[in-house]
N, C-alpha and C. Protein backbone atom coordinates (compact mmCIF):
# COMPACT_ATOMS: atom_id res chain seq x y z
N UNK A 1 9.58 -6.29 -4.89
CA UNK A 1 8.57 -5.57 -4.13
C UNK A 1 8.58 -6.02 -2.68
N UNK A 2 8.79 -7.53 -2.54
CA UNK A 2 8.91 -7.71 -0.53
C UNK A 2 10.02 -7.03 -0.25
N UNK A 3 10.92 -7.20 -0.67
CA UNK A 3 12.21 -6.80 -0.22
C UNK A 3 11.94 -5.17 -0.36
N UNK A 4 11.32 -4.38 -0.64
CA UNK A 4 10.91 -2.48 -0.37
C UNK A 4 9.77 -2.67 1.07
N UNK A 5 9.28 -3.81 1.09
CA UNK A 5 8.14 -3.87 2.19
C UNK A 5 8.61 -4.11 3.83
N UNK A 6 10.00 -4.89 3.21
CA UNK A 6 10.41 -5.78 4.43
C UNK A 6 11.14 -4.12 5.06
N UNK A 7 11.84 -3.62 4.53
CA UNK A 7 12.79 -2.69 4.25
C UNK A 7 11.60 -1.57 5.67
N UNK A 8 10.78 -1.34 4.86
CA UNK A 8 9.81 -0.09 4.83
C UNK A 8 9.12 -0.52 6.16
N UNK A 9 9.12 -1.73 6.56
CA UNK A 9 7.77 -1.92 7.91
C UNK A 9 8.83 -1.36 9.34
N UNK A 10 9.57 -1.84 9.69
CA UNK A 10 9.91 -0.54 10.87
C UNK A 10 9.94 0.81 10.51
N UNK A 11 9.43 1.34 9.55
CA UNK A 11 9.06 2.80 9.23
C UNK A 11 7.94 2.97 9.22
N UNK A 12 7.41 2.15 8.70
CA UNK A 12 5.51 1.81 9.15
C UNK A 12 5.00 1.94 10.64
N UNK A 13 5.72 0.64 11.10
CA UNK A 13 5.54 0.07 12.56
C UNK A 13 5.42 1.60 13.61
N UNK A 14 6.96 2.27 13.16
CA UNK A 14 6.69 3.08 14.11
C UNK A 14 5.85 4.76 13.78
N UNK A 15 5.57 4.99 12.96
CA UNK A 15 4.51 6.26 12.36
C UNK A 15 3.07 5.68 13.01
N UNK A 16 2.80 4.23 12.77
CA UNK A 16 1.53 3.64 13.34
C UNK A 16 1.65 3.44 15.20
N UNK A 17 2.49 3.00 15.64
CA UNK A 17 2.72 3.43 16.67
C UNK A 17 2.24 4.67 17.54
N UNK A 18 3.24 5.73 16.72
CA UNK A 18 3.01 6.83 17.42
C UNK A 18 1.62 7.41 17.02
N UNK A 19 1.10 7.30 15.84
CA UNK A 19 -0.14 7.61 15.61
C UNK A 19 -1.26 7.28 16.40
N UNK A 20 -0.95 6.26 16.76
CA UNK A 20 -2.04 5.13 17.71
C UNK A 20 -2.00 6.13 18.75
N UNK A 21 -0.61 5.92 19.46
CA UNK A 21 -0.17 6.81 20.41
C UNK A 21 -1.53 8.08 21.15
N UNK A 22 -1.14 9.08 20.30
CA UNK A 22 -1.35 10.23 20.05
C UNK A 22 -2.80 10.29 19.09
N UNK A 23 -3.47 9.41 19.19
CA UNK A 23 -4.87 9.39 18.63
C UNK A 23 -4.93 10.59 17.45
N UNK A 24 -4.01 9.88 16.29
CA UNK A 24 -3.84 10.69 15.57
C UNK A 24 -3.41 9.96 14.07
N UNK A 25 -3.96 8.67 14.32
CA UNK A 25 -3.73 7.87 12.77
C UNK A 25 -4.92 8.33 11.87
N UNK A 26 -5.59 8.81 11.30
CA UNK A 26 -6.55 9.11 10.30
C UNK A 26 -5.43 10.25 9.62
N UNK A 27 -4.64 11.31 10.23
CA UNK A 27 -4.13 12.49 9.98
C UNK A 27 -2.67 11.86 9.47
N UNK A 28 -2.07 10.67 10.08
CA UNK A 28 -0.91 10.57 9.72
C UNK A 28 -0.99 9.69 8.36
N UNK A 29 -2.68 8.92 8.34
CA UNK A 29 -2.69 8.35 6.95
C UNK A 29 -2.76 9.29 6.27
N UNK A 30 -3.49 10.28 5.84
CA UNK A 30 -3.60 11.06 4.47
C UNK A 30 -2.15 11.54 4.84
N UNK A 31 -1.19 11.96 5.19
CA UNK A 31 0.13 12.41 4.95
C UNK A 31 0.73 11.15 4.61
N UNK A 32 0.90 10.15 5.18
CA UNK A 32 1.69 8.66 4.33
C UNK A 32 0.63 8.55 3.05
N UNK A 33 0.02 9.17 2.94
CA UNK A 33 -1.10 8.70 1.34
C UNK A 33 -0.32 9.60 0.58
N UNK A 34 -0.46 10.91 0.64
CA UNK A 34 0.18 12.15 0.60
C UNK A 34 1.58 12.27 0.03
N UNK A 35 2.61 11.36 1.16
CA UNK A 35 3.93 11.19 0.68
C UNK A 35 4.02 10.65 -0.32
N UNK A 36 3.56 9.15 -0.39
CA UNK A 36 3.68 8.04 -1.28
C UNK A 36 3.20 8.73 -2.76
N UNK A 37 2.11 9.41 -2.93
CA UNK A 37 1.82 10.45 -4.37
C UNK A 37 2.77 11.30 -4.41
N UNK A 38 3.41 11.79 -3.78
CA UNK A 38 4.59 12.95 -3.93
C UNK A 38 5.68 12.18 -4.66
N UNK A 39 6.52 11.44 -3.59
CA UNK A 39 7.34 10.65 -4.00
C UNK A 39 7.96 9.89 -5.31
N UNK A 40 6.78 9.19 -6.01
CA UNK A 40 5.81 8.44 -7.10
C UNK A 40 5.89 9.62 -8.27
N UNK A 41 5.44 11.22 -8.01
CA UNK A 41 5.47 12.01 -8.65
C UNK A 41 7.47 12.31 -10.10
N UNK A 42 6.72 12.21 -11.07
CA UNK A 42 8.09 12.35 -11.77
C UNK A 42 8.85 13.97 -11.35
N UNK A 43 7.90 15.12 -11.16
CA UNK A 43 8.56 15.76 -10.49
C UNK A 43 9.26 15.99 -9.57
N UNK A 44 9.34 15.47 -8.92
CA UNK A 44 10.07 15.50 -7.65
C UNK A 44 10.95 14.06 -7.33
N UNK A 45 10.42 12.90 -7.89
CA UNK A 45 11.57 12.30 -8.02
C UNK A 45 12.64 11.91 -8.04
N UNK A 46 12.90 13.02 -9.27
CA UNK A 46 14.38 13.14 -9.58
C UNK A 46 15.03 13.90 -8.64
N UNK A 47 14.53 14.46 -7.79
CA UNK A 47 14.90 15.17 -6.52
C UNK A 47 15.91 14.34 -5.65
N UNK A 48 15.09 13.52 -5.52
CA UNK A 48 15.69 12.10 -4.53
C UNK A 48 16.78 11.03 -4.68
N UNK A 49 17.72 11.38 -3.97
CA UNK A 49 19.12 10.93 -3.93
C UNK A 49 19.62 11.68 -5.19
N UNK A 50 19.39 12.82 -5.86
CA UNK A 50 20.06 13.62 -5.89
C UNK A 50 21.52 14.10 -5.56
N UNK A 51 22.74 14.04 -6.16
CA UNK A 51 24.22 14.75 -5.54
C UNK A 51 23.89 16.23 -5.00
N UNK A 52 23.19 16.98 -5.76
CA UNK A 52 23.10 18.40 -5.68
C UNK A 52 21.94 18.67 -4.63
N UNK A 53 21.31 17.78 -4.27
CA UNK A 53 19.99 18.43 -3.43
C UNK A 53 20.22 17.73 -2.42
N UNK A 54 20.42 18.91 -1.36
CA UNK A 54 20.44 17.86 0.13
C UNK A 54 19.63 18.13 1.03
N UNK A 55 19.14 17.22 2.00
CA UNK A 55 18.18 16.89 2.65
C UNK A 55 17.80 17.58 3.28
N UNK A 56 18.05 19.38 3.45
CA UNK A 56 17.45 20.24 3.73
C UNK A 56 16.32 21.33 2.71
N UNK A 57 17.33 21.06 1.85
CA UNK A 57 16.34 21.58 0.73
C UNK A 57 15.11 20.50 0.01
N UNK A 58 15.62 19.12 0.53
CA UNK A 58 14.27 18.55 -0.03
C UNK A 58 13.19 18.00 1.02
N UNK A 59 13.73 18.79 2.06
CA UNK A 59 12.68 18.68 3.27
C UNK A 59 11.79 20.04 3.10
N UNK A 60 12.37 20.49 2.61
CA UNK A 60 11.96 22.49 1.90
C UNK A 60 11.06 22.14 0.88
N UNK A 61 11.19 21.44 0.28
CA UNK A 61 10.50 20.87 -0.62
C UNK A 61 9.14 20.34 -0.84
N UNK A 62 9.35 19.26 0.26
CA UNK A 62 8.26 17.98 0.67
C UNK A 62 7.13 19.08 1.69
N UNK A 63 8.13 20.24 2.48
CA UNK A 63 7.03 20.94 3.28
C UNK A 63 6.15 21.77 2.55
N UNK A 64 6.99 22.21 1.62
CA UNK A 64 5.70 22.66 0.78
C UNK A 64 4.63 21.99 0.12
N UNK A 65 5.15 20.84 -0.92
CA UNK A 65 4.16 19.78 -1.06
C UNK A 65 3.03 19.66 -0.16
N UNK A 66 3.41 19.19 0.63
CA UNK A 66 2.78 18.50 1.97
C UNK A 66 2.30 19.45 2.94
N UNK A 67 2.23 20.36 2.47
CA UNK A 67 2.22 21.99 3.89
C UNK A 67 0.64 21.29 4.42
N UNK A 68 -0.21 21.06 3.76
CA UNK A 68 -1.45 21.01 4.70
C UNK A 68 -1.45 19.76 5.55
N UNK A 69 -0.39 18.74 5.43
CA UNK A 69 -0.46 17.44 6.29
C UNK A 69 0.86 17.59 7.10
N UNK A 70 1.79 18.33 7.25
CA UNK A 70 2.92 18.17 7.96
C UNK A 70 2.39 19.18 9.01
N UNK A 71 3.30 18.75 10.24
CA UNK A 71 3.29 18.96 11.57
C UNK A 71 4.38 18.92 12.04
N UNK A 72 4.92 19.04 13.36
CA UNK A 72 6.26 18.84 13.88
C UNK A 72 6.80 17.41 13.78
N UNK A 73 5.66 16.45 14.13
CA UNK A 73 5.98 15.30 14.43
C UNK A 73 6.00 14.71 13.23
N UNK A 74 5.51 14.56 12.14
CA UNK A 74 6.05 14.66 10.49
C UNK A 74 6.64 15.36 9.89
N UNK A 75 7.06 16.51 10.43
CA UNK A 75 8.27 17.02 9.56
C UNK A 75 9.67 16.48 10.45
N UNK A 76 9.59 15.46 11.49
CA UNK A 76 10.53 14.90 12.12
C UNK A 76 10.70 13.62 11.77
N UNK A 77 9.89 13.21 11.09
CA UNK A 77 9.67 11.99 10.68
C UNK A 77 10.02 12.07 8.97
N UNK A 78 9.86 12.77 8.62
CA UNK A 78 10.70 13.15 7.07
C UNK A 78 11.86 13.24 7.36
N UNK A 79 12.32 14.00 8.15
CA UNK A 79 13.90 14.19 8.61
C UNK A 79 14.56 12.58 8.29
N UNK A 80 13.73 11.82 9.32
CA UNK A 80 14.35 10.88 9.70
C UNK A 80 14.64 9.73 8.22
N UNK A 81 13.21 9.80 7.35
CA UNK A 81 13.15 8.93 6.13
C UNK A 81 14.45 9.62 5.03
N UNK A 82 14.71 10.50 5.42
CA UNK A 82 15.65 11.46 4.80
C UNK A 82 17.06 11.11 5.02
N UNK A 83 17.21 11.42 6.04
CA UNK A 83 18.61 10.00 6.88
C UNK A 83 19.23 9.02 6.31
N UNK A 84 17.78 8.56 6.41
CA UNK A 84 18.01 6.64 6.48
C UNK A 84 18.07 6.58 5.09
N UNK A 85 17.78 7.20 4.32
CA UNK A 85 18.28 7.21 2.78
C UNK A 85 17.13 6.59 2.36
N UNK A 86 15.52 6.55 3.10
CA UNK A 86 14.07 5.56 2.77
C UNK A 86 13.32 6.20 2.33
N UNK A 87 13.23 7.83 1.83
CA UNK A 87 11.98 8.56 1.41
C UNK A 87 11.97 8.01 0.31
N UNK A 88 12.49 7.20 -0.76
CA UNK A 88 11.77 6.41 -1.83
C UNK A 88 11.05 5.23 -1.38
N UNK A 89 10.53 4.69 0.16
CA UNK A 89 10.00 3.53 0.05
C UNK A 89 8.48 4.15 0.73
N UNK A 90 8.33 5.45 0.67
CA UNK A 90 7.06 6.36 1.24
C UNK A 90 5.69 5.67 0.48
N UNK A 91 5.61 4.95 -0.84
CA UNK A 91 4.26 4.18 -0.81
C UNK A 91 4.35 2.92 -0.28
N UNK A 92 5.19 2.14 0.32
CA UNK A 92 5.61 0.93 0.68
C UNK A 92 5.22 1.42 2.22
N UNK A 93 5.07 2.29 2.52
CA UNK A 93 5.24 2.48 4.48
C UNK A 93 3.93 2.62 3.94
N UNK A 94 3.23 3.67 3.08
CA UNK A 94 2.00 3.94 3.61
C UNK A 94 1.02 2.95 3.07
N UNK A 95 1.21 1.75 2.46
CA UNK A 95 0.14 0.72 2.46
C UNK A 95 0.71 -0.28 3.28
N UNK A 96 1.68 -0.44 4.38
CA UNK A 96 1.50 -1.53 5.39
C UNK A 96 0.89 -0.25 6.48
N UNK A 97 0.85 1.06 6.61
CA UNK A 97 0.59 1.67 7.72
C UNK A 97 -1.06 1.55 7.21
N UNK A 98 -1.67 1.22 6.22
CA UNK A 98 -3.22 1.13 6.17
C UNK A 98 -3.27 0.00 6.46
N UNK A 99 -2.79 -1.40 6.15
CA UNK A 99 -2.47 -2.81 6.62
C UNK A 99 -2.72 -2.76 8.29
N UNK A 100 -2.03 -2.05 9.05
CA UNK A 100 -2.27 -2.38 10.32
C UNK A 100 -3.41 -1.56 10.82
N UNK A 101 -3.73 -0.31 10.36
CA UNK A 101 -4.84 0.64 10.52
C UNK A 101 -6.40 -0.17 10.23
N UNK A 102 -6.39 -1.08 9.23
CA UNK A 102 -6.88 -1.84 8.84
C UNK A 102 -7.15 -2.87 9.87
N UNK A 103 -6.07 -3.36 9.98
CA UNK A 103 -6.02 -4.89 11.07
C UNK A 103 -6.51 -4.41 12.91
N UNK A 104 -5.65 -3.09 12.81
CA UNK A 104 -6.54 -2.48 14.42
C UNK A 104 -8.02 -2.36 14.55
N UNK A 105 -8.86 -1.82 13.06
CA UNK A 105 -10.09 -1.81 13.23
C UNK A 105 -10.80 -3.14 12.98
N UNK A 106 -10.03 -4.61 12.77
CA UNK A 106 -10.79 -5.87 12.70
C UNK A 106 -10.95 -5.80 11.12
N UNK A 107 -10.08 -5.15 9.85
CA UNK A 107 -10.82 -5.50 8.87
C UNK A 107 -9.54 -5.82 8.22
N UNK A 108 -10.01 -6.76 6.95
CA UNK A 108 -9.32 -7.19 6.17
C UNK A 108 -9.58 -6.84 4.56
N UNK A 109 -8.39 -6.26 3.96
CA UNK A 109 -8.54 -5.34 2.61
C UNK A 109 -8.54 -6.99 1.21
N UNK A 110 -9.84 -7.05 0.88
CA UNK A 110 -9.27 -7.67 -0.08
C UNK A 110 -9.19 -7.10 -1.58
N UNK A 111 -8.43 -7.33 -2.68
CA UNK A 111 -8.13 -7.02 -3.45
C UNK A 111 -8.79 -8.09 -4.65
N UNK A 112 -9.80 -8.10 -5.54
CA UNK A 112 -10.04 -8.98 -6.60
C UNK A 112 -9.77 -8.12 -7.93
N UNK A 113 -8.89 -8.91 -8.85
CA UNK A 113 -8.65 -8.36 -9.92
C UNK A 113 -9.46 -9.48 -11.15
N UNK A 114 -10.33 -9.00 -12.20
CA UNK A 114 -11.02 -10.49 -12.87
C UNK A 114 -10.79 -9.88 -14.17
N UNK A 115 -10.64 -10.70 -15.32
CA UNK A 115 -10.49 -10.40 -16.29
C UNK A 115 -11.91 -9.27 -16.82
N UNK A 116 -13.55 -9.72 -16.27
CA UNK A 116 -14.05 -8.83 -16.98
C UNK A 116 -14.94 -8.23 -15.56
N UNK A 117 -15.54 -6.89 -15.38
CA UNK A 117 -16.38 -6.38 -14.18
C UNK A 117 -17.29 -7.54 -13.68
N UNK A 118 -17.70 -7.20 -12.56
CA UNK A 118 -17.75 -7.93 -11.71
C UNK A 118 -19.16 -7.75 -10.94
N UNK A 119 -20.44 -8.26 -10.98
CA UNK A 119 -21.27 -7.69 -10.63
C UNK A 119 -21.81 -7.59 -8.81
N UNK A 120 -22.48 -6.65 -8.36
CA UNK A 120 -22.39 -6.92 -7.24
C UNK A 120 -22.82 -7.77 -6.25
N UNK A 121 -23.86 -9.05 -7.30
CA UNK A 121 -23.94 -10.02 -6.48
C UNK A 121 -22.88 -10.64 -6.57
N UNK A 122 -21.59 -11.24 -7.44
CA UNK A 122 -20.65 -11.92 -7.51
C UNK A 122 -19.22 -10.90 -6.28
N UNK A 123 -19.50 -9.30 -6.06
CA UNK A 123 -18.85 -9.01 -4.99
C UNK A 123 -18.96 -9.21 -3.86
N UNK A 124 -20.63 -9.27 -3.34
CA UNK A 124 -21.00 -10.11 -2.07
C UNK A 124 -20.47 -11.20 -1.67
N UNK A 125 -20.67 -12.25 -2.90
CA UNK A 125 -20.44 -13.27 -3.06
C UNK A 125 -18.52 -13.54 -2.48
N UNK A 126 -18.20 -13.07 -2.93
CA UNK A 126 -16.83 -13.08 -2.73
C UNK A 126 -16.44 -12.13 -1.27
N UNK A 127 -17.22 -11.21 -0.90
CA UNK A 127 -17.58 -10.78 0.35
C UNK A 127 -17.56 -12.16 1.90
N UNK A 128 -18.62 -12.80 1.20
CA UNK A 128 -19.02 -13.73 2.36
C UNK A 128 -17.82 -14.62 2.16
N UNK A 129 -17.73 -15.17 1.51
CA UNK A 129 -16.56 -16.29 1.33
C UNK A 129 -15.16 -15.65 2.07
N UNK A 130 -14.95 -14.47 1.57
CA UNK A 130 -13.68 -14.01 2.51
C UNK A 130 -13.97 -14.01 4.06
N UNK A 131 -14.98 -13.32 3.82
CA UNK A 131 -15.28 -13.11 5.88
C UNK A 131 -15.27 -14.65 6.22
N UNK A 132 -16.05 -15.60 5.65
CA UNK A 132 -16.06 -16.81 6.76
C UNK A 132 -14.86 -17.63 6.20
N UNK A 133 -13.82 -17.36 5.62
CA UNK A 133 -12.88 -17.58 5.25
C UNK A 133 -12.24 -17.23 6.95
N UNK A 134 -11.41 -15.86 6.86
CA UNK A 134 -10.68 -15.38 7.57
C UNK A 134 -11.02 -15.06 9.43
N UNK A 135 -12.81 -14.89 9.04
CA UNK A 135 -13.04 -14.58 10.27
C UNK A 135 -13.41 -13.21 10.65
N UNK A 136 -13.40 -12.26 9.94
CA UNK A 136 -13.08 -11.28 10.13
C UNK A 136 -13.62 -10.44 8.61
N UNK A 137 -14.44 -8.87 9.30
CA UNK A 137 -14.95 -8.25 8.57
C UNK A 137 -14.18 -8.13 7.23
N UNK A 138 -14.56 -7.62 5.30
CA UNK A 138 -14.28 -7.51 4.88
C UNK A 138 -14.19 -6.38 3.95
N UNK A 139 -13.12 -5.80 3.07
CA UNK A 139 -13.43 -4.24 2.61
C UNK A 139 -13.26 -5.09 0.91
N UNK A 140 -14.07 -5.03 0.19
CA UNK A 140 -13.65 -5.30 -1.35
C UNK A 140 -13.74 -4.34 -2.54
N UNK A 141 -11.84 -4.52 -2.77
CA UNK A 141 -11.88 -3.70 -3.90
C UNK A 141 -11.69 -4.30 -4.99
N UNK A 142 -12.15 -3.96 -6.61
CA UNK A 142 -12.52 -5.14 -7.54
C UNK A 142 -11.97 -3.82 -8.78
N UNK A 143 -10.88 -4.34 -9.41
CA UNK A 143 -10.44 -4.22 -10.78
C UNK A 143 -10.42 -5.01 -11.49
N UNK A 144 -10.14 -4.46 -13.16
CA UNK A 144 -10.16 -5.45 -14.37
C UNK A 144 -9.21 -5.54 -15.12
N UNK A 145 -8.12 -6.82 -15.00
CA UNK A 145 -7.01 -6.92 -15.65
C UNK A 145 -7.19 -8.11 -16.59
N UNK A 146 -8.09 -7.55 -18.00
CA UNK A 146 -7.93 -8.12 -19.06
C UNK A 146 -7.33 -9.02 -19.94
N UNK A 147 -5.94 -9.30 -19.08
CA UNK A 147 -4.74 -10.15 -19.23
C UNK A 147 -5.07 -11.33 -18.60
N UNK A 148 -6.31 -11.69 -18.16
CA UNK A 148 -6.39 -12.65 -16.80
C UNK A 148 -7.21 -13.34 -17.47
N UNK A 149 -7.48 -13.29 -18.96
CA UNK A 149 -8.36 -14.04 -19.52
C UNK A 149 -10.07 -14.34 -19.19
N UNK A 150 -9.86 -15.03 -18.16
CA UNK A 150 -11.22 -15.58 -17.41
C UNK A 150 -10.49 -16.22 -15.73
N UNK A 151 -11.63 -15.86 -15.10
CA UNK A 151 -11.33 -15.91 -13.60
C UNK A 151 -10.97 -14.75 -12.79
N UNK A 152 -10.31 -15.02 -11.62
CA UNK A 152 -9.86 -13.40 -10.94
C UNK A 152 -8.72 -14.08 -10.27
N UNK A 153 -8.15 -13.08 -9.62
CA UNK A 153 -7.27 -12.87 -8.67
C UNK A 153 -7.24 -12.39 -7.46
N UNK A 154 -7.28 -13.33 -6.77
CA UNK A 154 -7.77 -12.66 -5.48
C UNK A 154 -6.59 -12.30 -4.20
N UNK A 155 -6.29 -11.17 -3.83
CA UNK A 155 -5.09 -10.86 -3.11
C UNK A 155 -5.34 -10.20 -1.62
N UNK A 156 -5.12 -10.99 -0.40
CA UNK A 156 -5.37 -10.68 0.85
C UNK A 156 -3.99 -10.53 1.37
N UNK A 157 -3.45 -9.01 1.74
CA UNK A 157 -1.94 -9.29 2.43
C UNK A 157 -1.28 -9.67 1.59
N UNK A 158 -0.39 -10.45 2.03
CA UNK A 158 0.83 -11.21 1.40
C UNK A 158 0.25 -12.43 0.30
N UNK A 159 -1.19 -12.75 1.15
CA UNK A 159 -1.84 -14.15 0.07
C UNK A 159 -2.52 -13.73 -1.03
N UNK A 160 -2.06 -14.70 -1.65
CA UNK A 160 -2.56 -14.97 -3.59
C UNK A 160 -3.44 -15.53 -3.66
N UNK A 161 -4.92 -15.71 -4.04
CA UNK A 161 -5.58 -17.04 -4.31
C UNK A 161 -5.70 -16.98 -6.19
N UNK A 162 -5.26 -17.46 -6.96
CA UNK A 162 -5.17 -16.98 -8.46
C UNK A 162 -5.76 -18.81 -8.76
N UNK A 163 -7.03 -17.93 -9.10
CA UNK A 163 -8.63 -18.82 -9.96
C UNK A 163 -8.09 -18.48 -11.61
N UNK A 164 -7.91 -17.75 -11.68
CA UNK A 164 -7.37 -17.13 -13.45
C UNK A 164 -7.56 -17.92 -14.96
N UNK A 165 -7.75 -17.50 -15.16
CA UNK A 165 -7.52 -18.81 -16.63
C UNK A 165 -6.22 -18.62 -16.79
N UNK A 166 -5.74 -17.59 -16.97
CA UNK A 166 -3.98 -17.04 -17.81
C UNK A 166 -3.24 -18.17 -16.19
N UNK A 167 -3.56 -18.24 -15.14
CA UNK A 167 -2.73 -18.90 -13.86
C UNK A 167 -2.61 -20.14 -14.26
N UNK A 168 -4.30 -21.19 -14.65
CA UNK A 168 -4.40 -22.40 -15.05
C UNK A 168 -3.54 -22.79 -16.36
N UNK A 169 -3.41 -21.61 -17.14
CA UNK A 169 -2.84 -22.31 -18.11
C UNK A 169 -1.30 -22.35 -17.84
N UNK A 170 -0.98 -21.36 -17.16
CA UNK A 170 0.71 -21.45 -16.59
C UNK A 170 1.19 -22.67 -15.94
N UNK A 171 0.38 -22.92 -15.40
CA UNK A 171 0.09 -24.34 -14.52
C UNK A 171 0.09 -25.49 -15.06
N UNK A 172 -0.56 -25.31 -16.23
CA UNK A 172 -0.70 -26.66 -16.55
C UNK A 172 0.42 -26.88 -18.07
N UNK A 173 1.06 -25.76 -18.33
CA UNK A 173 2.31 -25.50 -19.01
C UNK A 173 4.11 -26.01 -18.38
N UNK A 174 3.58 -25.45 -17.19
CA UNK A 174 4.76 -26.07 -16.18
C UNK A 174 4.55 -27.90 -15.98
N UNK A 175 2.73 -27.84 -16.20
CA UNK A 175 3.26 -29.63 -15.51
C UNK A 175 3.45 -30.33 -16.84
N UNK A 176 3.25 -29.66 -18.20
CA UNK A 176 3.47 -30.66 -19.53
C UNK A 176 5.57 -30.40 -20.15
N UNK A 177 6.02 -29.45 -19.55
CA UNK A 177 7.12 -29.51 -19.76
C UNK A 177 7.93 -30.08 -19.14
């Protein structure tokens, strides 16, 4: 998964760029939201890198998909992911292009995953601790991955903080072997 991210951020970098640009990132996110569900889609999929389908017909394609979010300057920018042989890394661009959309408005996305729901004083809770953690405002989103035993997972960016029970016991499996 880094190695699709590492790949994908000068495709990010510059859609956010020009978006910035052109006071026009809210419009170019729902089309990178947009792509990345298309893409992802088993229909169309199999489209991609395709022998028989070439990059005019699956730009024919994606414009229809996409007819209510494409523009000149995204249907030039498909061209280009089209090229470079990268329209499979279209959910990888469009969650570092919310990453920096994110980071331009001062906020930081955190991610808690806990084995069981999570109530909303324990989301506050984990609210404040991030902000005076990082410094900086916080957005919290909170799923339940049942596999996690007891504890959570907490994922900012690239950082892990894994409280977990299923983590502790990995941990403490590695230090008895």
């Amino acid at each position: 998964m880094q190695e699709k991210l590492t790949i994908a951020r000068p495709y990010a970098v510059a859609a956010f760029e020009f978006a910035e640009e052109h006071n026009d990132v809210e419009n170019w996110s729902v089309f990178l939201e947009a792509l990345g569900i298309a893409v992802n889609d088993p229909g169309l999929s199999g489209f991609i890198g395709h022998p028989k389908v070439t990059d005019e017909q699956l730009l024919g394609i994606l414009d229809d998909v996409l007819a209510a979010q494409t523009g000149p300057s995204r249907r030039n920018y498909l061209k280009v992911l089209l090229e470079a042989e990268r329209l499979q890394l279209a959910p990888q661009i469009a969650e570092l292009f919310e990453r920096m959309r994110s980071d331009a408005a001062g906020l930081v996305n955190v991610k808690v995953s806990s084995a069981f729901p999570l109530s909303e004083t324990e989301l506050k809770s984990i609210d404040s601790a991030m902000r005076a953690r990082l410094g900086r405002s916080c957005t919290v989103e909170a799923d339940v991955d049942a596999e996690l035993i007891g504890g959570a997972v907490i994922r900012v960016g690239d950082s892990v903080i894994d409280l977990s029970l299923r983590g502790r016991l990995a941990a403490l499996g590695r230090q008895l072997a």
